[in-house]
Protein backbone atom coordinates (compact mmCIF):
# COMPACT_ATOMS: atom_id res chain seq x y z
CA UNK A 1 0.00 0.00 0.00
CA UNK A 2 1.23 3.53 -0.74
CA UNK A 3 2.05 5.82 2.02
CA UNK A 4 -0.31 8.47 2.33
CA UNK A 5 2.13 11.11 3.90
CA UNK A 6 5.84 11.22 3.87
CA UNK A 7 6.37 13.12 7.21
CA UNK A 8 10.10 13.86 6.06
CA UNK A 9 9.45 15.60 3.00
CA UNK A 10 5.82 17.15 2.53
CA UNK A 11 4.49 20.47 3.20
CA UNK A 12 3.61 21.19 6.60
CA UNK A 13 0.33 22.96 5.46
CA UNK A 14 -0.68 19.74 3.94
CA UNK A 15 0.32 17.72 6.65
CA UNK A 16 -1.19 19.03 8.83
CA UNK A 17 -4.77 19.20 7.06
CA UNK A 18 -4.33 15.11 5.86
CA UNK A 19 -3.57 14.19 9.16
CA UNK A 20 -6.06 16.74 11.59
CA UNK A 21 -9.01 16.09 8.94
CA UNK A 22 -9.20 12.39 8.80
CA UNK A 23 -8.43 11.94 12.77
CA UNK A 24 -11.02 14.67 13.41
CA UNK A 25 -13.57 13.23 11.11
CA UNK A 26 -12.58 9.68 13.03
CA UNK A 27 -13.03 11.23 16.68
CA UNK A 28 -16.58 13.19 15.02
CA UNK A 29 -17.86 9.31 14.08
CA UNK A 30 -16.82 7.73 17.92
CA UNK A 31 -19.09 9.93 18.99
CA UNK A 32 -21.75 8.24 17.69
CA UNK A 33 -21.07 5.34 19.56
CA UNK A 34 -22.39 7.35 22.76
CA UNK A 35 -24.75 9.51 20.61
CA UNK A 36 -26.33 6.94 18.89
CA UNK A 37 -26.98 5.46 22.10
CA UNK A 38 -28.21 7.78 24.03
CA UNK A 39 -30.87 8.78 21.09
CA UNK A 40 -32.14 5.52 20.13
CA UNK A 41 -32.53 4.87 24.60
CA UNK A 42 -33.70 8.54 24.73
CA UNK A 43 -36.75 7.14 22.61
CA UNK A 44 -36.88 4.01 24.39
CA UNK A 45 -41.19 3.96 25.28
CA UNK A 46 -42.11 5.38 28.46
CA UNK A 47 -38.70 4.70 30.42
CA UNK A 48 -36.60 6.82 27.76
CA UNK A 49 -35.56 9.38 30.10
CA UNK A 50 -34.64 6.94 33.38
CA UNK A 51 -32.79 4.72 31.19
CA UNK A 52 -30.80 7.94 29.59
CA UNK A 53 -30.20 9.16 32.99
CA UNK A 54 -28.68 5.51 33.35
CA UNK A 55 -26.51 5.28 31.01
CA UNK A 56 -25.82 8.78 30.95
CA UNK A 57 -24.37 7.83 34.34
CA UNK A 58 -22.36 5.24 33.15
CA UNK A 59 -20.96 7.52 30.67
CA UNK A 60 -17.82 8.61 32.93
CA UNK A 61 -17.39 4.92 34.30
CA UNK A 62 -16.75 4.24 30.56
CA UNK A 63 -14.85 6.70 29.44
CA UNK A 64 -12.49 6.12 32.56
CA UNK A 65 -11.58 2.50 31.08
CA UNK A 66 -11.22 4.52 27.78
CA UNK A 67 -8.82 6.40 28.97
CA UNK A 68 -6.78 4.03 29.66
CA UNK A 69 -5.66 3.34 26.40
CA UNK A 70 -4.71 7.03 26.21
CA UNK A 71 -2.58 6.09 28.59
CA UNK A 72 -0.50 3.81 26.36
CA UNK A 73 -1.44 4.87 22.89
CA UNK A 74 -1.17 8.81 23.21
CA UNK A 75 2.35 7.57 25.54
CA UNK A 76 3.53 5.23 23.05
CA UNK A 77 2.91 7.38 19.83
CA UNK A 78 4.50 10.62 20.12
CA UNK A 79 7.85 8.92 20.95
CA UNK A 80 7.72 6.81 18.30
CA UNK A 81 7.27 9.44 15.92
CA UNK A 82 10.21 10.91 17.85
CA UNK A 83 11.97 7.65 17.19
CA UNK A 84 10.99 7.64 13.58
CA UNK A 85 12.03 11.10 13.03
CA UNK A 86 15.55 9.92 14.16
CA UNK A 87 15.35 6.81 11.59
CA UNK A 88 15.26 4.71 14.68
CA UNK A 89 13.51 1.59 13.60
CA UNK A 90 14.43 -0.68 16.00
CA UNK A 91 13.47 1.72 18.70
CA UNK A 92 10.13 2.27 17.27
CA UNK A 93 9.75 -1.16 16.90
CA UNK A 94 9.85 -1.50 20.83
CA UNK A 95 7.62 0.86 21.81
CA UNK A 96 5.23 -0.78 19.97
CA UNK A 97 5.68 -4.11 21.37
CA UNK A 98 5.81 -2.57 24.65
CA UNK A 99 2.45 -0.73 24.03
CA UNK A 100 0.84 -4.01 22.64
CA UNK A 101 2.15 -5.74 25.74
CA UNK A 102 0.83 -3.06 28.16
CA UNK A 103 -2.88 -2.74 26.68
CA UNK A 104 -3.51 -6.38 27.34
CA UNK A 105 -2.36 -6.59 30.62
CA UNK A 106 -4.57 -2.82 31.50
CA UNK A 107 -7.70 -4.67 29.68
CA UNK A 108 -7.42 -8.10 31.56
CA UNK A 109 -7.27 -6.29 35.50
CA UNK A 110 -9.40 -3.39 34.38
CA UNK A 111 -12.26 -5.97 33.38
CA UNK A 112 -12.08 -8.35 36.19
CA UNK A 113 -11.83 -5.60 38.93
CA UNK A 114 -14.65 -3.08 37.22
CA UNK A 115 -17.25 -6.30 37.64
CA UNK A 116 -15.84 -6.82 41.26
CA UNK A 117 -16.91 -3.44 42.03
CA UNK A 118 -19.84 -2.64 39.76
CA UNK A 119 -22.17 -1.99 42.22
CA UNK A 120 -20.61 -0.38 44.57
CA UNK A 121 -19.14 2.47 41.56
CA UNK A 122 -22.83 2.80 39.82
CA UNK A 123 -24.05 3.92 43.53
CA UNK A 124 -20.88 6.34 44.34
CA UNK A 125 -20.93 7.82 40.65
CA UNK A 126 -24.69 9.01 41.64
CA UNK A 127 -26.76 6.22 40.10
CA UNK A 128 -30.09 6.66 42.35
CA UNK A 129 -32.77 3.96 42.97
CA UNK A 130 -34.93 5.07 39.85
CA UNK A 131 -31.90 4.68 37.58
CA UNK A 132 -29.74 2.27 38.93
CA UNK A 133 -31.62 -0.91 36.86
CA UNK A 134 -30.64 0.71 33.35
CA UNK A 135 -26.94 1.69 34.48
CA UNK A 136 -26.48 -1.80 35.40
CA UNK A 137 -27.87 -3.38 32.97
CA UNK A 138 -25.59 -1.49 30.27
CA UNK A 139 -22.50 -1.39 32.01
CA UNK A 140 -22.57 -5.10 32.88
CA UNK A 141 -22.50 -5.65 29.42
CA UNK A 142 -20.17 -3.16 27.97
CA UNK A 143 -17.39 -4.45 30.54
CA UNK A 144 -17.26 -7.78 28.24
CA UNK A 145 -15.67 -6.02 25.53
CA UNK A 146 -12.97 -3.77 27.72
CA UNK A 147 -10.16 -5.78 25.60
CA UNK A 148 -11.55 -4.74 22.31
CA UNK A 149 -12.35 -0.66 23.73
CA UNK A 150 -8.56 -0.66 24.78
CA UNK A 151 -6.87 -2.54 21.87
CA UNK A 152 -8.87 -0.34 19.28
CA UNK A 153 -7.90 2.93 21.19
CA UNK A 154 -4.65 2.45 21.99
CA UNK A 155 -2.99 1.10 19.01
CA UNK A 156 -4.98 3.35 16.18
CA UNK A 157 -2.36 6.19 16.93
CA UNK A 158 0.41 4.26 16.08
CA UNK A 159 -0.97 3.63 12.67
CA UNK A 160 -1.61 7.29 12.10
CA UNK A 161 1.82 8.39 13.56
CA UNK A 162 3.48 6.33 10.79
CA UNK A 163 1.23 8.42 7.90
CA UNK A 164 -1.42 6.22 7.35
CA UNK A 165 -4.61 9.04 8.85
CA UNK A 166 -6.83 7.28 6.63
CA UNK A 167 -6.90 3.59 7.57
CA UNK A 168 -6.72 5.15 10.95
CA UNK A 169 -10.09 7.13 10.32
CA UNK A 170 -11.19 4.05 8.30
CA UNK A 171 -10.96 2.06 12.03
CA UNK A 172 -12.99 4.33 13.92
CA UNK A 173 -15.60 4.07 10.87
CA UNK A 174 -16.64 0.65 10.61
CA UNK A 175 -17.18 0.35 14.37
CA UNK A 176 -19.52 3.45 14.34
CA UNK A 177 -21.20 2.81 11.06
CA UNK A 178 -21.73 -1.13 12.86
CA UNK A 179 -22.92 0.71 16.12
CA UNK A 180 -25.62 2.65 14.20
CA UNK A 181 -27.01 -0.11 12.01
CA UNK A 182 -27.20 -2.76 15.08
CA UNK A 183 -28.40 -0.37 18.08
CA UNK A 184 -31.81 -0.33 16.64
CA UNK A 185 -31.97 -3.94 15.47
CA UNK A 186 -30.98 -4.96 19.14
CA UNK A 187 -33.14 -2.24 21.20
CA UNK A 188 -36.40 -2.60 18.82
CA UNK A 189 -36.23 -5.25 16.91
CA UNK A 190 -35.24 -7.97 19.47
CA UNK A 191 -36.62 -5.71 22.27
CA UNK A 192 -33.58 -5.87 24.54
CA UNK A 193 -33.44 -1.88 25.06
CA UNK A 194 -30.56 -0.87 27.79
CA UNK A 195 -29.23 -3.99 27.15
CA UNK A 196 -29.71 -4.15 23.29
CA UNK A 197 -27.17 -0.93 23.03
CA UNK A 198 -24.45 -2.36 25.58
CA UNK A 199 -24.55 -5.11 22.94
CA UNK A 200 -24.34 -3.37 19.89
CA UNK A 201 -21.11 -1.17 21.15
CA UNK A 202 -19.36 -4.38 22.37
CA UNK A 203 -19.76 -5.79 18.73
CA UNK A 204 -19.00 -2.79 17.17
CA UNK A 205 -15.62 -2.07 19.26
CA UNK A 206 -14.87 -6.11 18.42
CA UNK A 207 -14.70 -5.12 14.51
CA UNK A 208 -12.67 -1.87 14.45
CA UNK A 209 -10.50 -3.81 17.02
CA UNK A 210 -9.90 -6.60 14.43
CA UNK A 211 -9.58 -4.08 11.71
CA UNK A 212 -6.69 -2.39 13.75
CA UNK A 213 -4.77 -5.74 14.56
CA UNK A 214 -5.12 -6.89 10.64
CA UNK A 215 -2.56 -4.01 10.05
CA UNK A 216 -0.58 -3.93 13.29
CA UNK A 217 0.16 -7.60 12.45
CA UNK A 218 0.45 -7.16 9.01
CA UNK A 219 2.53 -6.30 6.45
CA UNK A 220 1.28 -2.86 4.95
CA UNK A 221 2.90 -0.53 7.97
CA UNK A 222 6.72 -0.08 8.09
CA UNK A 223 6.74 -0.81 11.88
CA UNK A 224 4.51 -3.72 13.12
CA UNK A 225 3.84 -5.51 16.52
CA UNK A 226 6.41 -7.70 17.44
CA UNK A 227 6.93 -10.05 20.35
CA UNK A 228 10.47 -8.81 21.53
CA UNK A 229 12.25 -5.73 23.26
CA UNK A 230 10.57 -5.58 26.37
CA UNK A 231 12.09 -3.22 28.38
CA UNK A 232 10.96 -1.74 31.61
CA UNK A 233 12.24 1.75 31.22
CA UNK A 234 10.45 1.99 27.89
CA UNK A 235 7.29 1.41 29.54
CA UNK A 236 8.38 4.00 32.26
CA UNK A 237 9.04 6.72 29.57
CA UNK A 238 5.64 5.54 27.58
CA UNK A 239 3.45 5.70 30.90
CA UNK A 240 5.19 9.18 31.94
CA UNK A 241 4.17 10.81 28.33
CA UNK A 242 0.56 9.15 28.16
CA UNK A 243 0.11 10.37 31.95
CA UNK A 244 -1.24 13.87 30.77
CA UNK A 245 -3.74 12.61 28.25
CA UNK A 246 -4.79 9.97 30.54
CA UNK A 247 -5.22 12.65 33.33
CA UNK A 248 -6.91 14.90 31.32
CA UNK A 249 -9.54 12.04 30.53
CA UNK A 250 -9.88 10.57 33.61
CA UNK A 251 -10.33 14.07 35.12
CA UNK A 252 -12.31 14.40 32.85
CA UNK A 253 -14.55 11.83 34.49
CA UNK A 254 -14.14 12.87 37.68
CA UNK A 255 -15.69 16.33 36.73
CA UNK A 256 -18.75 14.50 35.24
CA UNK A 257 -19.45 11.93 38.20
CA UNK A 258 -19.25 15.14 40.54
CA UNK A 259 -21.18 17.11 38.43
CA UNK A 260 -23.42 14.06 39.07
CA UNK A 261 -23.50 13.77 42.54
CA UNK A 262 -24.01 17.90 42.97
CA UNK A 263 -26.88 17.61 41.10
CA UNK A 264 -28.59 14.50 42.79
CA UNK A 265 -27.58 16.97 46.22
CA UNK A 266 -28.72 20.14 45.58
CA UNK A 267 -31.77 19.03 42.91
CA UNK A 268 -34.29 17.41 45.62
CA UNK A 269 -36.64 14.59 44.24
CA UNK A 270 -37.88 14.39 40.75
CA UNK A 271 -36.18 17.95 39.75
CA UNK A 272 -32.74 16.09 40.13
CA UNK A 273 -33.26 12.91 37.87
CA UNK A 274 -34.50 15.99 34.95
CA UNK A 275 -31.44 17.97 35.31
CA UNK A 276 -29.12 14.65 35.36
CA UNK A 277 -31.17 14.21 32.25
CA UNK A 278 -30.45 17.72 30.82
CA UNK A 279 -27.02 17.46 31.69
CA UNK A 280 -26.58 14.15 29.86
CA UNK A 281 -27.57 15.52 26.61
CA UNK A 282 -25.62 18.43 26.92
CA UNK A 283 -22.43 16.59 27.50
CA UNK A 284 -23.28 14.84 24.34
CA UNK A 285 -22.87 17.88 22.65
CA UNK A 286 -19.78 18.72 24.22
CA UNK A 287 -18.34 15.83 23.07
CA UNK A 288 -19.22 16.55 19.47
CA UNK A 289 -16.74 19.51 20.31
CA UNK A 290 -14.17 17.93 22.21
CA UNK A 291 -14.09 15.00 20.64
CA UNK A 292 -13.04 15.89 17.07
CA UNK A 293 -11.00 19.21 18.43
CA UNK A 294 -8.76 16.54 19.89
CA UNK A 295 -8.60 14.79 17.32
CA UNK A 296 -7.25 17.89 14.91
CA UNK A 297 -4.91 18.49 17.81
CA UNK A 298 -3.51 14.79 18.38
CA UNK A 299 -4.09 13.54 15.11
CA UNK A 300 -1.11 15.89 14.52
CA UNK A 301 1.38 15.18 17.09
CA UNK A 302 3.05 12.96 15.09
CA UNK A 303 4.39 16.39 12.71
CA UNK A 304 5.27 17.55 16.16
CA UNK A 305 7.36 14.71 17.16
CA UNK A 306 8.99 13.61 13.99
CA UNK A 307 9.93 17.50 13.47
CA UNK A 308 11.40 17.12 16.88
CA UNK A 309 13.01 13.78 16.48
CA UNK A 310 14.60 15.27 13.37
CA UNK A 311 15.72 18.66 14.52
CA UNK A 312 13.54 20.67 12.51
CA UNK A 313 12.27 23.69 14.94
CA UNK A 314 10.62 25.70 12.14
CA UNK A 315 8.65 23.42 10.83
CA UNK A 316 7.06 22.72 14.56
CA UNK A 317 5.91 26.21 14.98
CA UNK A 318 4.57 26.16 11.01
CA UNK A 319 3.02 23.45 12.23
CA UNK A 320 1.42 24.55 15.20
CA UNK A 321 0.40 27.80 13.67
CA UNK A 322 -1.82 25.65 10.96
CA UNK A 323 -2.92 23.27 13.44
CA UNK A 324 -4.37 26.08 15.93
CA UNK A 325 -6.07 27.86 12.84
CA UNK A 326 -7.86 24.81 11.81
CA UNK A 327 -8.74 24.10 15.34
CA UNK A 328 -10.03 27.36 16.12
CA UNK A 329 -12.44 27.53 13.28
CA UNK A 330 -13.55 24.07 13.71
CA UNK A 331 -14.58 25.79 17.56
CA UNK A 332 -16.18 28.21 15.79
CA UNK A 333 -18.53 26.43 13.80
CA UNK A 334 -19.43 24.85 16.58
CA UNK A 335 -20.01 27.65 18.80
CA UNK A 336 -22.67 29.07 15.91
CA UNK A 337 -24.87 25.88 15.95
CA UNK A 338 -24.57 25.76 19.80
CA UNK A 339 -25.93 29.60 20.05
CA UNK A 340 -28.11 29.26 16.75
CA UNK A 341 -30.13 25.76 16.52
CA UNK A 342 -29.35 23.82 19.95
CA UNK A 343 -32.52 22.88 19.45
CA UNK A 344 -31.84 20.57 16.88
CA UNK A 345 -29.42 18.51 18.59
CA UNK A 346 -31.74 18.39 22.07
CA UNK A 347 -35.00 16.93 19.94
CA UNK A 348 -32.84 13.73 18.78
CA UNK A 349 -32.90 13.00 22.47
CA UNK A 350 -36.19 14.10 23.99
CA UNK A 351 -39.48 15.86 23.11
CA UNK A 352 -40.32 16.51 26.65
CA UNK A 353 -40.62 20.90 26.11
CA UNK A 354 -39.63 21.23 29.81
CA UNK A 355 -36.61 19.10 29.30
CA UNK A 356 -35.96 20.59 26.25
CA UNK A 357 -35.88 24.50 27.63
CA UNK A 358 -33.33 23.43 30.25
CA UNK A 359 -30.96 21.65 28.06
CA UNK A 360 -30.89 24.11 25.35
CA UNK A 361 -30.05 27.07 27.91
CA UNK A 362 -27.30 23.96 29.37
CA UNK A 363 -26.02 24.05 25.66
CA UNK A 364 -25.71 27.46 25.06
CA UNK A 365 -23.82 28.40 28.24
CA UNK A 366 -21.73 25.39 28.27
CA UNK A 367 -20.41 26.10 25.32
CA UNK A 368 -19.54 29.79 26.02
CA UNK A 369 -15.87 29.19 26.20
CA UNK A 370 -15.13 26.64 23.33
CA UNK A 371 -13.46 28.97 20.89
CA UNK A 372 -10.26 29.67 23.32
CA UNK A 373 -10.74 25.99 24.18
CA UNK A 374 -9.26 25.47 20.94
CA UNK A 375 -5.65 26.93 22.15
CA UNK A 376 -5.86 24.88 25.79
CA UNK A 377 -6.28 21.68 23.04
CA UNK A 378 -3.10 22.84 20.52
CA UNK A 379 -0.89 23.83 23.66
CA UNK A 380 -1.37 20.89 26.07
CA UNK A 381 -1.69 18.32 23.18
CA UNK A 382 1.04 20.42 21.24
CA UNK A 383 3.83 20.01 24.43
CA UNK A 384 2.62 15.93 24.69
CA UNK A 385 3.55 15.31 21.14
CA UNK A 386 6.95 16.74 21.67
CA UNK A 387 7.68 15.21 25.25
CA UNK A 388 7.20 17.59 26.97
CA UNK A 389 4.71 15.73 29.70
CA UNK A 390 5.31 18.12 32.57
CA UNK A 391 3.99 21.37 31.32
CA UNK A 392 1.25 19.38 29.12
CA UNK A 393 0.16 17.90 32.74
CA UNK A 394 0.75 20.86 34.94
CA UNK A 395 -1.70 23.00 32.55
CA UNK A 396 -4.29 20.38 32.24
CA UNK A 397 -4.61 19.40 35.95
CA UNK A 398 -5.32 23.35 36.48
CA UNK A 399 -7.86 23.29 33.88
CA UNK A 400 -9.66 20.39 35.92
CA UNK A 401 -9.43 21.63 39.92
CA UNK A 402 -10.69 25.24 38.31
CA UNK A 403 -13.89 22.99 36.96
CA UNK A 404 -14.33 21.22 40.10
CA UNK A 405 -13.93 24.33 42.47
CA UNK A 406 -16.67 25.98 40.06
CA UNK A 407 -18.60 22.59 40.24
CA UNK A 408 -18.54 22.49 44.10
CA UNK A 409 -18.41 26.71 44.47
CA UNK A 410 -21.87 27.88 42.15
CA UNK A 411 -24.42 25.15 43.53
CA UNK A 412 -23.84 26.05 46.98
CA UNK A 413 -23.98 29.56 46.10
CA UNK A 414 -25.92 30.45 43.32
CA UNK A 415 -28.46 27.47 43.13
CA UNK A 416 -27.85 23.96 41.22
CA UNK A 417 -29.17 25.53 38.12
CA UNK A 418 -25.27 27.78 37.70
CA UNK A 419 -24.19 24.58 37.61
CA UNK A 420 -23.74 25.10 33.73
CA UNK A 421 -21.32 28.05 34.47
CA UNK A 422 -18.35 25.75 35.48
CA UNK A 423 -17.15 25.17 32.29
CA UNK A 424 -17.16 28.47 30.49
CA UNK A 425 -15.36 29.99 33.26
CA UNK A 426 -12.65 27.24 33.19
CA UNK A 427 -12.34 27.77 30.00
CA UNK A 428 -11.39 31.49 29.92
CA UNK A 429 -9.17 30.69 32.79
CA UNK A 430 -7.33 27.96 32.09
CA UNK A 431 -6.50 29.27 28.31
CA UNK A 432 -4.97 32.48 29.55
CA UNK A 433 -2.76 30.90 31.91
CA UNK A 434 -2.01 28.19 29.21
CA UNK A 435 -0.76 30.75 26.89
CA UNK A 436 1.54 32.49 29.21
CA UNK A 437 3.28 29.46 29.74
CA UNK A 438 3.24 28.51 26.04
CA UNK A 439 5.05 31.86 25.19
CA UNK A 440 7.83 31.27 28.12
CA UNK A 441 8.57 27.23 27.53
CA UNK A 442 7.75 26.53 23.84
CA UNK A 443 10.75 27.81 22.46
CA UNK A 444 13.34 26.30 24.97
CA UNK A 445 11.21 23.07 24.44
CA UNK A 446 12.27 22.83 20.48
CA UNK A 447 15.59 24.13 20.23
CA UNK A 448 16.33 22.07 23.04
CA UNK A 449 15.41 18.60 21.43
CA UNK A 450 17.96 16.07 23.02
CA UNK A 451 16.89 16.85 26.42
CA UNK A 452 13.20 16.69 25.53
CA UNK A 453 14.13 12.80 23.40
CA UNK A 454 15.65 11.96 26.90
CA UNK A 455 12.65 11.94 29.13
């Protein structure tokens, strides 16, 4: 198969738009694996909104396990690249194997201690008596395919970080396209609902996952997963990398499930379960932001790390100056159908008017911020793909406890309907502190590239 992009000679310009489009159109379809869900429950007869509350609860548990794969893939990626950019082969070569290794070992204690402690995480994470039969009932399913969630996640980046975005994209595909065509054939048509789209997912994630190993074990990528070089201070230097994007997930999650449990505290009976509701849908939303806006923004570490790898300082800031253009007018086009028809979006879920009032005002001041998002996304993602894991953790974790102060802060004060307020004003905050730092460290961070190779 011909390479799709030769990161040692093509334009940066075109790099970066081959690379950010294809991974952003790739993160865009994984969100219909929650999406898809969540509408076709949402419509579920006469229990639609309890069993969306459900799941919506089991939303964060998910995306926790999710994350790690992060862990390894967004770890293991960027310094191959690196590797790659140094015509290190064999080296590349190991953090692969490594990665491979590390992913099935995460998948097989990650599985067997998430159904040891189902229960008991449902009930912390807010899942109330009303809701607590549908969150169940989809999570005790969904565990079953934790090897194929992690394997498909982690690896896909190290088929796009050696210039194949579109088989990459191609991965995410057929699992969503599969999710969408079987969710309604298992919720409707065999009348399994909850338990119909925990099924439909697992299936889904088991084909892209077999679509990423045909080429990881194949012969089609220059570097492919081998069964040799394992080497404990690779995986140190792998897990130290992955640690911000893993922490930025699974704080991710932590900001949901106490979103969660603020609401279920300060909502009272009945008024709680609609605002969990609300809340569900607009996080939905904000994935369809955050979702692809990562992917622009990881999608193209690899240009950052190669560049690195091969002492090329000029073409990293080319490269981030494209990559934080495209990802601020992706944030725009967003922010004009979040202000404009919100509407839209909230009637896929429910058709409930009350419940549709209060998530449309949810959408439209949640999204307040997501224009300078864009920047927090190209500068923390930006210093990952070129090693740099301290400053990319350092501005993310501060991102996250401003959330969660506003999260525990405007309830108490204001009334649990500010709640929505917490992340515009992280937002703003976090991206003007990101961009001081961004001015002081990003040049000593290129033009110092042995040190940053090193960590």
């Amino acid at each position: 198969m011909k390479k799709e992009n030769d990161l040692s000679s093509d334009h940066i310009k075109g790099l970066v738009w081959r690379l950010a489009v294809p991974s952003m159109l790739a993160q865009f379809v994984s969100v219909l694996y929650s999406i898809v869900d969540r509408m076709y429950i949402g419509n579920i007869s006469e229990i639609g909104e309890s069993a969306l509350a459900g799941v919506g609860i089991c939303g964060p548990v998910v995306t926790l396990i999710s994350s790690v794969a992060f862990l390894v893939g967004a770890g293991g990626a960027p310094l191959m690249s690196i590797r790659l950019g140094g015509k290190n082969k064999r080296a590349a070569s190991q953090i692969l194997a490594n990665c491979f290794m590390l992913l099935l070992v995460f998948s097989l204690f990650i599985m067997a201690g998430s159904y040891l402690l189902k229960d008991r995480i449902l009930l912390w994470f807010g899942a109330g008596e009303t809701i607590f039969p549908y969150a169940d009932q989809y999570l005790s399913i969904y565990l079953a395919g934790t090897v194929f969630a992690l394997l498909c996640a982690g690896l896909n980046p190290f088929i796009v970080c050696q210039g194949y975005s579109k088989i990459g994209m191609k991965t995410v595909l057929w699992g969503a396209i599969s999710n969408i065509l079987l969710d309604p054939l298992f919720i409707f048509g065999f009348g399994l609902g909850v338990k119909g789209a925990a099924i439909a997912t697992v299936i889904s994630q088991f084909i892209s996952c077999i679509y990423v190993l045909r080429f990881l074990f194949g012969k089609v990528l220059p570097v492919t997963i081998t069964f040799e070089g394992y080497d404990l201070e690779v995986i140190k230097r792998i897990l130290a990398l992955g640690l911000s994007p893993f922490l930025i997930i699974a704080f991710d999650n932590v900001l949901i499930i106490s979103l969660n449990k603020v609401i279920m505290h300060y909502g009272g009976e009945g008024s709680a379960e609609r605002l969990l509701t609300c809340m569900t849908i607009v996080q939905s939303f904000m994935l369809m932001v955050t979702m692809p806006l990562g992917g622009i923004t990881t999608g193209t570490q690899t240009i950052l790390g190669y560049n690195l790898g091969a002492g090329r300082p000029e073409k990293i800031r080319q490269a981030e100056r494209c990559i934080a253009l495209l990802a601020i007018g992706f944030t725009a086009v967003m922010f004009l159908l979040a202000h404009t028809v919100p509407q839209l979006f909230v009637h896929i879920f429910t058709r409930d008017q009350s419940y549709v009032d209060e998530t449309v005002r949810g959408i439209k001041i949640y999204t307040m911020g997501i224009i300078p998002l864009a920047l927090q996304y190209v500068i923390v993602d930006g210093f990952t793909g070129m090693g740099a894991a301290k400053a990319a953790i350092s501005l993310s974790m501060f991102r996250k406890i401003i959330f969660l102060l506003g999260a525990v802060v405007l309830p108490a004060w204001l009334g649990v309907n500010y709640i929505f307020y917490t992340e515009p004003i992280s937002d703003f905050i976090s991206v003007t502190v990101s961009m001081i730092v961004f001015t002081k460290l990003f040049g000593r961070i290129i033009n110092n590239r042995t040190k940053i190779i090193d960590i």
